[in-house]
Protein backbone atom coordinates (compact mmCIF):
# COMPACT_ATOMS: atom_id res chain seq x y z
CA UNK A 1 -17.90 -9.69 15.70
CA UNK A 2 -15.95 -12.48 13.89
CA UNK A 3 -13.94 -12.99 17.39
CA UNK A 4 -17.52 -12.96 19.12
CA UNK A 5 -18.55 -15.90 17.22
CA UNK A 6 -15.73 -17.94 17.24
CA UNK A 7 -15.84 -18.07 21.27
CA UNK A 8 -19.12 -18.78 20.87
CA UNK A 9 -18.63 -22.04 18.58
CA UNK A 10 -15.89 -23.19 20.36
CA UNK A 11 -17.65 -22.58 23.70
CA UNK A 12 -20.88 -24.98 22.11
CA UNK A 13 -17.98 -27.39 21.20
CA UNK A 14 -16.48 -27.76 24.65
CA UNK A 15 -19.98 -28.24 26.51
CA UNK A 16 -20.92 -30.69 23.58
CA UNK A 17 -17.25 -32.59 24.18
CA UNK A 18 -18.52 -32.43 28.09
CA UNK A 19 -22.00 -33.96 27.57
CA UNK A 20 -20.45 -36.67 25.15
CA UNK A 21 -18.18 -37.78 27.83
CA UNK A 22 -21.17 -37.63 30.25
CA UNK A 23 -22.79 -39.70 28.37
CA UNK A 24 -20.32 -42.33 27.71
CA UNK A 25 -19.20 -42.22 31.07
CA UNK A 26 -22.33 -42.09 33.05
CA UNK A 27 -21.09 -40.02 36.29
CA UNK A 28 -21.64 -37.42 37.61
CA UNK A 29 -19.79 -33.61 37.82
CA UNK A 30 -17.72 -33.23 40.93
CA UNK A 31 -14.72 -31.28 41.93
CA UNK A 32 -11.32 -31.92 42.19
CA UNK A 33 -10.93 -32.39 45.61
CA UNK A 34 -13.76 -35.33 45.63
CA UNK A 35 -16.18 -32.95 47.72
CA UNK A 36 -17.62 -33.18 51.06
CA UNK A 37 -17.58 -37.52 50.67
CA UNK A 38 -13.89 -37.07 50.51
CA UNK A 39 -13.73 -35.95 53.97
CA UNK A 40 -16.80 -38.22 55.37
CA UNK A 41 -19.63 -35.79 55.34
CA UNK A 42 -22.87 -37.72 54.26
CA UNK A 43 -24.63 -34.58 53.92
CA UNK A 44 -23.93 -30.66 53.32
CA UNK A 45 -26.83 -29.74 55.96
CA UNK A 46 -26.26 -30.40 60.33
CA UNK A 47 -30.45 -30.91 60.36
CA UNK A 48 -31.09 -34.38 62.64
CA UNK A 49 -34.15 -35.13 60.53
CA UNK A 50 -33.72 -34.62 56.93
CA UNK A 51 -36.25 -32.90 55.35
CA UNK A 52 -39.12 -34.52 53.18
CA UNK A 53 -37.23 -33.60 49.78
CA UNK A 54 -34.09 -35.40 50.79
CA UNK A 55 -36.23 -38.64 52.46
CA UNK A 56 -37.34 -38.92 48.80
CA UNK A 57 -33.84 -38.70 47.50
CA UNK A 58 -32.66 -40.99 50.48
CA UNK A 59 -35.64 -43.74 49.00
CA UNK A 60 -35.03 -43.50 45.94
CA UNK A 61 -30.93 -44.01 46.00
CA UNK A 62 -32.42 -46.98 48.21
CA UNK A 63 -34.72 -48.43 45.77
CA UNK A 64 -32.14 -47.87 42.80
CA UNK A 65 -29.90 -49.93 45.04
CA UNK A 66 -31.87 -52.73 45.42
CA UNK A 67 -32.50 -53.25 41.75
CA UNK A 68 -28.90 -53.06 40.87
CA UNK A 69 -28.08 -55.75 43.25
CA UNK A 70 -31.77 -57.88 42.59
CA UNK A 71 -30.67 -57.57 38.95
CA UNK A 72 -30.62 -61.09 37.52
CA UNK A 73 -28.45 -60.05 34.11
């Protein structure tokens, strides 16, 4: 049991190490290899017309982007 628990803390440890540095850092989770933008796939779908979930995304990455660079400080 004692070896049970001890995994456990230092399990809640790690993922509290990981959300401190997410935190600080302020990116995102993504593999080693860079993912499919590594390679110059803007999308993991082949649908012509995105569907209504990732317009919203697609509007919302544009809006965000237009504040950053409309930001006067």
């Amino acid at each position: 049991m004692s070896t049970f628990l001890a995994t456990f803390v230092i399990m809640l440890m790690v993922i509290g190490l990981m959300s401190v540095g997410y935190l600080i850092k302020r990116r995102t989770l993504s593999g080693s290899c860079g993912g499919l933008g590594a390679i110059g796939i803007d999308k993991a779908c082949d649908c012509p017309e995105p569907c209504d979930k990732r317009k919203a995304k697609m509007a919302e990455e544009a809006r965000r982007q237009r504040l950053d660079r409309d930001r006067i400080l």
